[in-house]
PDB file of N, CA and C in Angstrom:
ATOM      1  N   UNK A   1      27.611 -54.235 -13.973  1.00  0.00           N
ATOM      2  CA  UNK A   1      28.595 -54.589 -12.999  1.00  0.00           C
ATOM      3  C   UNK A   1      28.378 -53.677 -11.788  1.00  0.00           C
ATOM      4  N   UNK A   2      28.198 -54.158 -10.231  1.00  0.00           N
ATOM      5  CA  UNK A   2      28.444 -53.571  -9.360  1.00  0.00           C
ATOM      6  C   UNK A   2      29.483 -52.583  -9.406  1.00  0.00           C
ATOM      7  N   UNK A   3      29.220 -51.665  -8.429  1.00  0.00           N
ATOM      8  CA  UNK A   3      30.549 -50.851  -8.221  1.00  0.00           C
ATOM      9  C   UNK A   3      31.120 -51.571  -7.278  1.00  0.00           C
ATOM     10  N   UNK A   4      30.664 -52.521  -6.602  1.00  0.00           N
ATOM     11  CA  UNK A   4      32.525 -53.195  -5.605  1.00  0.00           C
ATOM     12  C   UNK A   4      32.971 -53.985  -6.390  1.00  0.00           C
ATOM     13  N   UNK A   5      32.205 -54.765  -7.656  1.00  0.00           N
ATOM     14  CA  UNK A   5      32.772 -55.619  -8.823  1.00  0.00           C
ATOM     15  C   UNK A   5      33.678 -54.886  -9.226  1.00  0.00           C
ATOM     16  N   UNK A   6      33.391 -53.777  -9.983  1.00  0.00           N
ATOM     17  CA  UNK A   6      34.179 -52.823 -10.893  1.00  0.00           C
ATOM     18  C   UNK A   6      35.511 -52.099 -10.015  1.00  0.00           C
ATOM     19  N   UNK A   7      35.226 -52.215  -8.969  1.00  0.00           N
ATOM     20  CA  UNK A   7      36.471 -51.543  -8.004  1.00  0.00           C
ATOM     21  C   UNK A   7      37.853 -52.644  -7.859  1.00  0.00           C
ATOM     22  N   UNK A   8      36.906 -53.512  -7.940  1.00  0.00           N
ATOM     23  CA  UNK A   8      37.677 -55.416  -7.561  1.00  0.00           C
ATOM     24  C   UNK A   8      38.391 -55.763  -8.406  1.00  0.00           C
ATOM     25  N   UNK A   9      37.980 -55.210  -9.767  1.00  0.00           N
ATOM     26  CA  UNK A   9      38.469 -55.760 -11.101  1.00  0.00           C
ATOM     27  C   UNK A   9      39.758 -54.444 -11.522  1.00  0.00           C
ATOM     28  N   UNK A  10      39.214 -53.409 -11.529  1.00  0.00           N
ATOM     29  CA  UNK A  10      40.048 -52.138 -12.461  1.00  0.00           C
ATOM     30  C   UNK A  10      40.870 -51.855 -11.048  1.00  0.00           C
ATOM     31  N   UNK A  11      42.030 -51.842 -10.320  1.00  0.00           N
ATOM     32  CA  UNK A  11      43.147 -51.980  -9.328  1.00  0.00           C
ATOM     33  C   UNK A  11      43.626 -50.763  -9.812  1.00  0.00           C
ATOM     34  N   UNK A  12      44.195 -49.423  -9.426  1.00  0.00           N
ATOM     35  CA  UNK A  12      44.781 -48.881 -10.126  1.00  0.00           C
ATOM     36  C   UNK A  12      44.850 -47.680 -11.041  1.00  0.00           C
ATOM     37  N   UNK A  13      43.359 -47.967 -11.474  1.00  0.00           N
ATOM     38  CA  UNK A  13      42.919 -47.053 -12.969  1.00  0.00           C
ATOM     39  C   UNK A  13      41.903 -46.288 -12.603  1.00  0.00           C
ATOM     40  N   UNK A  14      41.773 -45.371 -14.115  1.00  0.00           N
ATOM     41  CA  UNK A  14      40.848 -44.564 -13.669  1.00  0.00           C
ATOM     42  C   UNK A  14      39.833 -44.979 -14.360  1.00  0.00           C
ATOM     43  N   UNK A  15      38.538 -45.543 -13.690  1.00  0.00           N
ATOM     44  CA  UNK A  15      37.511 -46.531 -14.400  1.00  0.00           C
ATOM     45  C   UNK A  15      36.285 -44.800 -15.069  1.00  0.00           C
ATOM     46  N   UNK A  16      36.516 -45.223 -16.223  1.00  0.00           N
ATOM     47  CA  UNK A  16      35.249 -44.268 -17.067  1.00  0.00           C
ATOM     48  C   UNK A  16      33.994 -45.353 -17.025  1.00  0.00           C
ATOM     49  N   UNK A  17      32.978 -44.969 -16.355  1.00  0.00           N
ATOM     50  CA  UNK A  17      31.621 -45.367 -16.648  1.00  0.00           C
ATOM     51  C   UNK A  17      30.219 -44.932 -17.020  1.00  0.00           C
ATOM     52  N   UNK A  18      29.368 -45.469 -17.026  1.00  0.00           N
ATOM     53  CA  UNK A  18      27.834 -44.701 -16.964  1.00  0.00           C
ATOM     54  C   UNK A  18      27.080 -45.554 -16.087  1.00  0.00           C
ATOM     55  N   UNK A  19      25.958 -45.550 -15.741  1.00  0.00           N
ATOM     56  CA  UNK A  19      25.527 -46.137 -14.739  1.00  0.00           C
ATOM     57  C   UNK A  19      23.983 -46.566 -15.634  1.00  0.00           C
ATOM     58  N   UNK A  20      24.138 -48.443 -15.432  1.00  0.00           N
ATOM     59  CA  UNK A  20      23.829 -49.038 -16.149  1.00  0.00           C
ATOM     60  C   UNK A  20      22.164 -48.650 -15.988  1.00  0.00           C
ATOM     61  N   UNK A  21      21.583 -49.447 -14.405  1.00  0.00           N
ATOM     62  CA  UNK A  21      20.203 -49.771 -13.694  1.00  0.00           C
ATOM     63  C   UNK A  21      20.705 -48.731 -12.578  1.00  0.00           C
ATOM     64  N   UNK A  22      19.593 -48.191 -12.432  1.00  0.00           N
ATOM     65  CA  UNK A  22      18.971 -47.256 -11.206  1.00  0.00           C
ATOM     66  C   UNK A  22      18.168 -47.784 -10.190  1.00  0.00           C
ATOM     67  N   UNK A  23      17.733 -47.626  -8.986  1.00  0.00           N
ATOM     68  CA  UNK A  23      16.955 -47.990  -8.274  1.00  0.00           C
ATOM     69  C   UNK A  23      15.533 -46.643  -8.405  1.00  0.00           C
ATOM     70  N   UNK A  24      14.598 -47.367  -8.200  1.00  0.00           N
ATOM     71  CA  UNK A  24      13.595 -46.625  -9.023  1.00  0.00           C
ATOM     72  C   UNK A  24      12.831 -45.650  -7.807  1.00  0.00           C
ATOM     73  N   UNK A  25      13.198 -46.142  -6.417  1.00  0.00           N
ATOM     74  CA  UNK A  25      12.921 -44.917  -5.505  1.00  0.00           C
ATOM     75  C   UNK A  25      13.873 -43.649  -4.980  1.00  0.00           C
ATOM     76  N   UNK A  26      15.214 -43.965  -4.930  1.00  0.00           N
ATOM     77  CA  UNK A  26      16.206 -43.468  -4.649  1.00  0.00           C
ATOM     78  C   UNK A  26      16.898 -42.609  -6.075  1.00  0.00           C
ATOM     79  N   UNK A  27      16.548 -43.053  -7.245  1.00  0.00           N
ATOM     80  CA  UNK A  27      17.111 -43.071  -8.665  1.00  0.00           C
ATOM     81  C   UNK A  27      19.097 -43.107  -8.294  1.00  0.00           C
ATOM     82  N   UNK A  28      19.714 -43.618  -7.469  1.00  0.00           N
ATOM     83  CA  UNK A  28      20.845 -44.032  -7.256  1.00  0.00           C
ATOM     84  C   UNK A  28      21.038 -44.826  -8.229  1.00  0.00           C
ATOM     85  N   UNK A  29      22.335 -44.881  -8.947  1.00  0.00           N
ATOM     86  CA  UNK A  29      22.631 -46.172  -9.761  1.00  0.00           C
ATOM     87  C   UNK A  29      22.844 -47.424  -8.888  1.00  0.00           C
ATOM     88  N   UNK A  30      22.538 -48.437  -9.651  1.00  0.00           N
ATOM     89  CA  UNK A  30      22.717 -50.016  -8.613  1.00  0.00           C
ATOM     90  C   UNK A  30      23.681 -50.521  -9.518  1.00  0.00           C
ATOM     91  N   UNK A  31      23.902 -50.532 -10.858  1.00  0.00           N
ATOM     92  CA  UNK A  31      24.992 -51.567 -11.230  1.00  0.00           C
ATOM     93  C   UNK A  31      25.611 -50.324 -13.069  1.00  0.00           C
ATOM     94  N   UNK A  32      27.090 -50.514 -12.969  1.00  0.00           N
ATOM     95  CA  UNK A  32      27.781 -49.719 -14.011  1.00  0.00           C
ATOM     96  C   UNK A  32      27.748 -50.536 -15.637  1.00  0.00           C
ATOM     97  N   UNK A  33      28.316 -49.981 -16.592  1.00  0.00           N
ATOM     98  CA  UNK A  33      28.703 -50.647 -17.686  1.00  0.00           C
ATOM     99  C   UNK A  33      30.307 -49.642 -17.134  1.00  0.00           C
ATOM    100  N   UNK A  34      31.538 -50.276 -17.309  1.00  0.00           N
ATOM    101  CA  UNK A  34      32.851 -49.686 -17.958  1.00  0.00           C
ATOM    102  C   UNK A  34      32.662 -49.541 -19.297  1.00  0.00           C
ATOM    103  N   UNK A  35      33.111 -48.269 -19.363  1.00  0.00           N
ATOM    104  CA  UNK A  35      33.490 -48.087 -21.211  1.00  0.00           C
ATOM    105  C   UNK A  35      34.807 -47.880 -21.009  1.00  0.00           C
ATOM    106  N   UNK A  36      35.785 -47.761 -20.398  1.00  0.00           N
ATOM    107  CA  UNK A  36      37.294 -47.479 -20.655  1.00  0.00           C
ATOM    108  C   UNK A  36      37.930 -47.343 -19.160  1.00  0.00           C
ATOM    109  N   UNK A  37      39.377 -47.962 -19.513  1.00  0.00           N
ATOM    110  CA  UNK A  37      40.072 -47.618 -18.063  1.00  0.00           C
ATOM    111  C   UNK A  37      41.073 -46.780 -18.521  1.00  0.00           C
ATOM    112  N   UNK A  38      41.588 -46.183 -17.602  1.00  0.00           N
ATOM    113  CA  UNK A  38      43.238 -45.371 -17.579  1.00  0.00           C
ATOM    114  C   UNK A  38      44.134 -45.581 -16.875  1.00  0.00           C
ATOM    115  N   UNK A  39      44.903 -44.854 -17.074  1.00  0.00           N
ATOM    116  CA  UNK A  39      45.968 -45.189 -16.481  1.00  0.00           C
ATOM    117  C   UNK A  39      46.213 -43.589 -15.637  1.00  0.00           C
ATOM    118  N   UNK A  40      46.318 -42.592 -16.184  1.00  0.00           N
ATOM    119  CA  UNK A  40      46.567 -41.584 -16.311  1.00  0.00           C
ATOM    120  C   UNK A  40      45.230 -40.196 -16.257  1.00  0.00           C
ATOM    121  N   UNK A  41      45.573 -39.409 -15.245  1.00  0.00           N
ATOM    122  CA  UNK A  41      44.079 -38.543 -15.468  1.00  0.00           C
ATOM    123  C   UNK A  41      44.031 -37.949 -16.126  1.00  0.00           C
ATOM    124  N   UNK A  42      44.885 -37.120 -17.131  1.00  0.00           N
ATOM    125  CA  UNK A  42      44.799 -36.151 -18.446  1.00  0.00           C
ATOM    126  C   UNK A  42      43.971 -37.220 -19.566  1.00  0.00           C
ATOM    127  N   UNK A  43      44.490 -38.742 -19.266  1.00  0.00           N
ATOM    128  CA  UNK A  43      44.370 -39.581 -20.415  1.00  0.00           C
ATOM    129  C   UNK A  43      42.699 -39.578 -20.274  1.00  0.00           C
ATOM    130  N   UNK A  44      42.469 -40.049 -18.863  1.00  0.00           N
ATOM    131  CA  UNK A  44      40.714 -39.962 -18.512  1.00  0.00           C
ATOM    132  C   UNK A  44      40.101 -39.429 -18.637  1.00  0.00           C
ATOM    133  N   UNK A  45      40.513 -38.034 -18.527  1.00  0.00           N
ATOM    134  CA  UNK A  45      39.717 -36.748 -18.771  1.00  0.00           C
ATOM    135  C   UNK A  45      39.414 -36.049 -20.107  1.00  0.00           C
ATOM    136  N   UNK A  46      40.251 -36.959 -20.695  1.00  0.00           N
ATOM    137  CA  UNK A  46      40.386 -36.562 -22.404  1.00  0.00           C
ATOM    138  C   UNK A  46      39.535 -38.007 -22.813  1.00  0.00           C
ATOM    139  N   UNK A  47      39.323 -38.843 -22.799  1.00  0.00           N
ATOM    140  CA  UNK A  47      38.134 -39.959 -22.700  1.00  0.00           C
ATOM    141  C   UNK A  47      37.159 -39.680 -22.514  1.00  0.00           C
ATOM    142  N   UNK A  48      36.828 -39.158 -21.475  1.00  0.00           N
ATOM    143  CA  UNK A  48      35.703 -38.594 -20.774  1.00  0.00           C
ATOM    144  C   UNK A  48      35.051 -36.972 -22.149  1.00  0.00           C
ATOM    145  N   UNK A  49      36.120 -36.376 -22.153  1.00  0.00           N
ATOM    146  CA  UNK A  49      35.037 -35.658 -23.095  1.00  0.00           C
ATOM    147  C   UNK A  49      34.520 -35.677 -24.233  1.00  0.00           C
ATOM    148  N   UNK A  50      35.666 -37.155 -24.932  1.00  0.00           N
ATOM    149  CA  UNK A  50      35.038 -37.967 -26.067  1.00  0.00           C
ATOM    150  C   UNK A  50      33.481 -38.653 -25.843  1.00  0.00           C
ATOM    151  N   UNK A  51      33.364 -38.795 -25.020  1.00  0.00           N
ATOM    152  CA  UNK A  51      32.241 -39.651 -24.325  1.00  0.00           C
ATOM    153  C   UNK A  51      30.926 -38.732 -24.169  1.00  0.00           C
ATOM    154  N   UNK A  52      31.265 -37.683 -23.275  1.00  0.00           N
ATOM    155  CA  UNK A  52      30.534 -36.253 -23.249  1.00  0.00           C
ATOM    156  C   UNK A  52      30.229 -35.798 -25.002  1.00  0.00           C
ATOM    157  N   UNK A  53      31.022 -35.690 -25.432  1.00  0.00           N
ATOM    158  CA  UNK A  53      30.716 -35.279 -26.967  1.00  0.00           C
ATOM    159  C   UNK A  53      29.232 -35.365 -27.699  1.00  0.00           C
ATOM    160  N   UNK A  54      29.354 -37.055 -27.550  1.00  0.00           N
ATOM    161  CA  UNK A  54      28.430 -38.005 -28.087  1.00  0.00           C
ATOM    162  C   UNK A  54      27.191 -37.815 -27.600  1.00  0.00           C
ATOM    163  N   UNK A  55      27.033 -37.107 -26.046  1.00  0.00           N
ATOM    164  CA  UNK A  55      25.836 -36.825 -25.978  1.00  0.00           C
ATOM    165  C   UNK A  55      24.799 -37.855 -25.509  1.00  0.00           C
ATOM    166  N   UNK A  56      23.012 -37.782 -25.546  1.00  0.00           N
ATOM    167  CA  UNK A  56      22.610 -38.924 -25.172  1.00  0.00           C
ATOM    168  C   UNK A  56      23.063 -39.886 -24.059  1.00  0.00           C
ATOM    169  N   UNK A  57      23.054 -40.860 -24.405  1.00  0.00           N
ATOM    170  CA  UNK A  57      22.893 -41.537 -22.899  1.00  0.00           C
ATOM    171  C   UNK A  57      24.125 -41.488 -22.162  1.00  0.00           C
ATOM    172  N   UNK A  58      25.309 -40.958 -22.835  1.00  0.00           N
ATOM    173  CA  UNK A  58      26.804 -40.676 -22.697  1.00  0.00           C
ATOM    174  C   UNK A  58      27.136 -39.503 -21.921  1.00  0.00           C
ATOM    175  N   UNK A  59      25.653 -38.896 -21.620  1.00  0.00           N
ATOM    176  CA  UNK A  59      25.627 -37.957 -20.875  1.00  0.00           C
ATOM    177  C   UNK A  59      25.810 -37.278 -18.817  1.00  0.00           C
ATOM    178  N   UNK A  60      25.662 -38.862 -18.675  1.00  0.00           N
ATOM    179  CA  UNK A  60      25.998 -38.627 -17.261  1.00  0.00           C
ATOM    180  C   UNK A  60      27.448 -39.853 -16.871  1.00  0.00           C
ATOM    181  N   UNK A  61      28.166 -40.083 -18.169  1.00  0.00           N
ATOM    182  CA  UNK A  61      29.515 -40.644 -17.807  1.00  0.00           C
ATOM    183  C   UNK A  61      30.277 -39.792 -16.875  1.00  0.00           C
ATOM    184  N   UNK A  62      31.102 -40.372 -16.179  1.00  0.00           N
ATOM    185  CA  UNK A  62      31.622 -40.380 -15.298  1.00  0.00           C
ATOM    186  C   UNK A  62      33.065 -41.207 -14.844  1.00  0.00           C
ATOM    187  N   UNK A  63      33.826 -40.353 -14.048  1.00  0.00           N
ATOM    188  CA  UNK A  63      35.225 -40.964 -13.643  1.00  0.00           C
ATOM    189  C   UNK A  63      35.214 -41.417 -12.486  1.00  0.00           C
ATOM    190  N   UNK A  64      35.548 -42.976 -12.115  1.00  0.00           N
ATOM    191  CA  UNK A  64      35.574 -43.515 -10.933  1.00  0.00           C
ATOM    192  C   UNK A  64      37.493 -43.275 -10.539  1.00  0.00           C
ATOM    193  N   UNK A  65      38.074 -42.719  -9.844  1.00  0.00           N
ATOM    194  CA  UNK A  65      39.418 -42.838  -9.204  1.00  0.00           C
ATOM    195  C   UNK A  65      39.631 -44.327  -8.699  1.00  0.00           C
ATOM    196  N   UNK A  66      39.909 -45.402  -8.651  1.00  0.00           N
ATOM    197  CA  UNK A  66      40.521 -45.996  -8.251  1.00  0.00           C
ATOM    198  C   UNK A  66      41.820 -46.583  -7.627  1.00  0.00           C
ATOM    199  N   UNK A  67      42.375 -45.960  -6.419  1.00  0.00           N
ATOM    200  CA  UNK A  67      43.413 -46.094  -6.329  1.00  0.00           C
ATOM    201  C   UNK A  67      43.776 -46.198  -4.559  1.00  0.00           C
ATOM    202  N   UNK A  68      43.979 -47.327  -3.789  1.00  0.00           N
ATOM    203  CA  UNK A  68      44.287 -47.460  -2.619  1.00  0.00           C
ATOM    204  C   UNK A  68      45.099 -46.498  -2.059  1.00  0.00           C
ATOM    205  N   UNK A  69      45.104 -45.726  -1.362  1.00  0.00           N
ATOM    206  CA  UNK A  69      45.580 -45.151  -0.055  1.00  0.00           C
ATOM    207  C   UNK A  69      46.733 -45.423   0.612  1.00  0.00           C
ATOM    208  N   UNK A  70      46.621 -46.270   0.763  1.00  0.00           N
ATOM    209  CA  UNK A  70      47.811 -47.697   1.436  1.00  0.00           C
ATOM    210  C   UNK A  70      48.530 -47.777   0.518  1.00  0.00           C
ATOM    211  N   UNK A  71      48.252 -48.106  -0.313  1.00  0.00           N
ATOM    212  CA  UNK A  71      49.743 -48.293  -1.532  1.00  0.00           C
ATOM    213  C   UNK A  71      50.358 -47.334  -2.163  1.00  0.00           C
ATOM    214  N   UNK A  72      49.748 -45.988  -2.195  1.00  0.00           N
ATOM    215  CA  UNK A  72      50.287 -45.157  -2.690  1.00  0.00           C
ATOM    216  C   UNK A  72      50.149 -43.659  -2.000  1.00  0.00           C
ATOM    217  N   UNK A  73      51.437 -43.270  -1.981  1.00  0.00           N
ATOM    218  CA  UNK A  73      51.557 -41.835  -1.283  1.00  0.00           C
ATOM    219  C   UNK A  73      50.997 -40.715  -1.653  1.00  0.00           C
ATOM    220  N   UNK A  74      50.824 -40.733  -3.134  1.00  0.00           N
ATOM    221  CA  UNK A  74      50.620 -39.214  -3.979  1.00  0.00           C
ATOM    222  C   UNK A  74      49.582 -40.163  -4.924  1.00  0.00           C
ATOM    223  N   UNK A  75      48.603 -40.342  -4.612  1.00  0.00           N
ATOM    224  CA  UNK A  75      47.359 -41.137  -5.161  1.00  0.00           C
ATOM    225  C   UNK A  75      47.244 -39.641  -6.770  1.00  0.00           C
ATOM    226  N   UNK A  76      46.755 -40.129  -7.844  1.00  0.00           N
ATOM    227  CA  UNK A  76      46.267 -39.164  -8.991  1.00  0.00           C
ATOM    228  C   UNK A  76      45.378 -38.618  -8.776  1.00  0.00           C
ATOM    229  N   UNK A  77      45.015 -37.284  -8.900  1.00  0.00           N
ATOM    230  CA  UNK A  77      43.951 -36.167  -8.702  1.00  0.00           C
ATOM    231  C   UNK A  77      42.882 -36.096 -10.000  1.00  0.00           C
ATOM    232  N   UNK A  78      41.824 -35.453  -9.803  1.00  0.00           N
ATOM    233  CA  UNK A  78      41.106 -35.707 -10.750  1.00  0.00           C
ATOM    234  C   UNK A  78      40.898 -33.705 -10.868  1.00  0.00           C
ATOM    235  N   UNK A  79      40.629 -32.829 -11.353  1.00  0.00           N
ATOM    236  CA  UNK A  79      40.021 -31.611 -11.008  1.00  0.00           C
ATOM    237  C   UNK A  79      38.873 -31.726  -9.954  1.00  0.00           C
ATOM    238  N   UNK A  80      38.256 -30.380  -9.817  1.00  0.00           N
ATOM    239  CA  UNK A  80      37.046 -30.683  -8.269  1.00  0.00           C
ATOM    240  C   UNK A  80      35.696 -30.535  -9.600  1.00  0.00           C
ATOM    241  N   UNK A  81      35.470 -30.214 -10.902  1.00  0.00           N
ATOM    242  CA  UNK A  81      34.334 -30.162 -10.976  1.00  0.00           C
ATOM    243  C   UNK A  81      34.189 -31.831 -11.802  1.00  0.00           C
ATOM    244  N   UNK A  82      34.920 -32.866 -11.749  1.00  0.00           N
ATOM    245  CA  UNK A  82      34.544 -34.253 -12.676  1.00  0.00           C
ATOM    246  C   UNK A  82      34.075 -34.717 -10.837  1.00  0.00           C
ATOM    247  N   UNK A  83      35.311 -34.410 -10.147  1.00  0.00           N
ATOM    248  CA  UNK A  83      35.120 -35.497  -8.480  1.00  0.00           C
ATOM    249  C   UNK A  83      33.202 -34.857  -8.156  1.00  0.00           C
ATOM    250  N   UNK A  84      33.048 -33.623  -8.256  1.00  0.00           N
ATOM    251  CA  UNK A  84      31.454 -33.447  -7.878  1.00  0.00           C
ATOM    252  C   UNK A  84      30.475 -33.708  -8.912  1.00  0.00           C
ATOM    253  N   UNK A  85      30.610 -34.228 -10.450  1.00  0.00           N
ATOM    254  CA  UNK A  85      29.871 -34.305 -10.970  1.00  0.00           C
ATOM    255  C   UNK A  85      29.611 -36.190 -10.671  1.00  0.00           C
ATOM    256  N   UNK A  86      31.053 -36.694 -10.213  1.00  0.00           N
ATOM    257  CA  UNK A  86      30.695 -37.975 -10.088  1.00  0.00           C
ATOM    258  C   UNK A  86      29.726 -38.283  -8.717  1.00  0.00           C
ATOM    259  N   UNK A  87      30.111 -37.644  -7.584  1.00  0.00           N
ATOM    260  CA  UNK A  87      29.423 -37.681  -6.799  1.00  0.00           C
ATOM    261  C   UNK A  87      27.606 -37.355  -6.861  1.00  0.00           C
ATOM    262  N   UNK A  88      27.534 -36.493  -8.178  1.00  0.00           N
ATOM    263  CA  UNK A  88      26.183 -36.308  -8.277  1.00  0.00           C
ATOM    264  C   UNK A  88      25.444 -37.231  -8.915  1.00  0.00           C
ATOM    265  N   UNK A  89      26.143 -37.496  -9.551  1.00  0.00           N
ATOM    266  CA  UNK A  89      25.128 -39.399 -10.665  1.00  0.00           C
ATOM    267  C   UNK A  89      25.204 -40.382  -9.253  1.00  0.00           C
ATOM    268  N   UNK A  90      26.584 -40.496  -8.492  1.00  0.00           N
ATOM    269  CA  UNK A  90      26.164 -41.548  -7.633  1.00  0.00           C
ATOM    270  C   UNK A  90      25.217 -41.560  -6.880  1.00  0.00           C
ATOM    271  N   UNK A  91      24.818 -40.279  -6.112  1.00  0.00           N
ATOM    272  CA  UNK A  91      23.960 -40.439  -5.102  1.00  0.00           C
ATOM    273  C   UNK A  91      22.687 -39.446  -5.574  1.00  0.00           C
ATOM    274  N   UNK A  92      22.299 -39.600  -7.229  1.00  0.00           N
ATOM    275  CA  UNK A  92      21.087 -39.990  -7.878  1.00  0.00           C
ATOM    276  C   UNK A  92      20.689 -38.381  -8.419  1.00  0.00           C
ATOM    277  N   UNK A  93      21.558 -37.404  -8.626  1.00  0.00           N
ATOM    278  CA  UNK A  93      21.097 -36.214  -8.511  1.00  0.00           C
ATOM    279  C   UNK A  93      21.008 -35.046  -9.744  1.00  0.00           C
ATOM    280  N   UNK A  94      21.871 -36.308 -10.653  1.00  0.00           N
ATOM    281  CA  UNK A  94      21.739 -35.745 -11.894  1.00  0.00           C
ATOM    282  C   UNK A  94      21.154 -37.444 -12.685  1.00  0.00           C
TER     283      UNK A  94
END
């Protein structure tokens, strides 16, 4: 699934993924699998290290925030080291 698919679909939540296909010059991911949504970031973050646990290819999962701006005043926080580890799978670096 794209990430504007996966953004389009999960409204709200906090989308747990891994990143399915890579692009093979950039190594950027091009399209996700979801393994779980939330609701809640303690709930995500406690998902997330079930996921981490396991190891292997479970290894560069990751928390997408999903949550408009516009609709909400006090949007859910994530800690700063999941927001930079996500930023590092996206733009190909782990």
């Amino acid at each position: 699934m794209t990430m504007k698919a996966m953004l389009k679909r999960h409204v709200n939540k906090f989308i747990i993924c891994i990143p399915a296909l890579r692009d093979a010059v950039t190594n950027r991911p091009t399209t996700f699998k979801v393994l779980n949504t939330c609701r809640s970031a303690d709930e995500a973050c406690e998902a997330l290290e079930n996921y981490e646990k396991e190891g292997g290819d479970y290894a560069n999962t990751i928390i997408v925030p999903n949550f408009p701006e516009e609709l909400n005043e006090n949007p859910p926080e994530l800690c700063p080291s999941k927001v930079a580890k996500m930023f590092r799978v996206l733009y190909g670096m782990q």
